[in-house]
Protein backbone atom coordinates (compact mmCIF):
# COMPACT_ATOMS: atom_id res chain seq x y z
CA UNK A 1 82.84 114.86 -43.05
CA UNK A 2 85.56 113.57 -41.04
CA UNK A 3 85.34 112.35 -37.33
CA UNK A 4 84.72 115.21 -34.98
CA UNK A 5 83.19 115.41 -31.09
CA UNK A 6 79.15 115.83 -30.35
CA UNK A 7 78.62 119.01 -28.46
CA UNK A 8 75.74 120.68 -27.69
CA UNK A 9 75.14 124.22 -29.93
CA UNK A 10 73.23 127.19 -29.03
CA UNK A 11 69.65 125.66 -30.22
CA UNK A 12 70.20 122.52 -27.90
CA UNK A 13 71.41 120.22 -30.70
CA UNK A 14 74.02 117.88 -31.18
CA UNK A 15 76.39 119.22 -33.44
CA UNK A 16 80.33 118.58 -34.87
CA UNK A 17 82.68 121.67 -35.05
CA UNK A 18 82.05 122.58 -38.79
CA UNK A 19 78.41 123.40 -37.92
CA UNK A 20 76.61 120.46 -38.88
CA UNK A 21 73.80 119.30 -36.49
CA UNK A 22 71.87 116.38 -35.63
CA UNK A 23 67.73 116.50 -35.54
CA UNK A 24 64.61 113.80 -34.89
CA UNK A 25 65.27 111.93 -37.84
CA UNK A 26 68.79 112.06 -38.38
CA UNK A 27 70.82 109.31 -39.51
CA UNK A 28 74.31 109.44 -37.57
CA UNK A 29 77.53 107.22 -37.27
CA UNK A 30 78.99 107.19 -33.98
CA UNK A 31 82.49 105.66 -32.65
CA UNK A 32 82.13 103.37 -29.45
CA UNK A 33 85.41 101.94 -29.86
CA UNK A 34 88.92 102.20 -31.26
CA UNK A 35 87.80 101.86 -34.93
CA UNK A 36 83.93 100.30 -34.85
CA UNK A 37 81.28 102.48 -36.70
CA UNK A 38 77.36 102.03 -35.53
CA UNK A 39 75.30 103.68 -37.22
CA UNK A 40 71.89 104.70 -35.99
CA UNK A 41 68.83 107.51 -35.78
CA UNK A 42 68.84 110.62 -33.82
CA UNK A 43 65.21 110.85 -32.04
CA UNK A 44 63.63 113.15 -29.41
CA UNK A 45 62.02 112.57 -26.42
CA UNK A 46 60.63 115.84 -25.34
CA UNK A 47 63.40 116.61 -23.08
CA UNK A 48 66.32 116.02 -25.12
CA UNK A 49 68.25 114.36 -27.92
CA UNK A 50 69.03 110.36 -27.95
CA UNK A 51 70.34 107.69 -30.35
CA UNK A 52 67.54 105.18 -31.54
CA UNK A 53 69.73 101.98 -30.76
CA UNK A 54 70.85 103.33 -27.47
CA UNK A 55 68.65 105.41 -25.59
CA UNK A 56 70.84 105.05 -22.45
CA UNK A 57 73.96 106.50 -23.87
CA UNK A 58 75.08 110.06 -23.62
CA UNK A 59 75.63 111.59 -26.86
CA UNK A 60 77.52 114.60 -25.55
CA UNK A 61 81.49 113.57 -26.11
CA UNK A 62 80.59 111.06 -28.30
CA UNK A 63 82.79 110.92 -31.80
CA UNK A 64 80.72 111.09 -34.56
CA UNK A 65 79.98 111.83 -38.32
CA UNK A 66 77.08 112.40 -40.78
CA UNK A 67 77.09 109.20 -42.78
């Protein structure tokens, strides 16, 4: 899967354009700058969606992939 934007799809996950979507557990690659890869674990918190390694950080708009 190439690069694509995280938006949120009708069942309140993160998902890329083609469909796929991000659940607890979910190992995901996301872009936080020009051409730097992290990757890291998609994990709930009874309210909504997060990334493991940065619980802070908005995942809506991010760029990401399924690794």
């Amino acid at each position: 899967m190439d690069e694509d934007t995280l938006t949120i799809n009708w069942q309140g996950r993160y998902s890329l354009s083609d469909g796929t979507y991000f659940t607890t557990g979910d190992d995901i690659e996301i872009k936080l700058d020009y051409n730097h890869w992290i990757k890291t674990e998609v994990k709930h918190n009874r309210k909504d969606y997060y990334l493991k390694d940065y619980p802070q950080l908005e995942m809506e708009g991010l760029i990401a992939r399924k690794p």
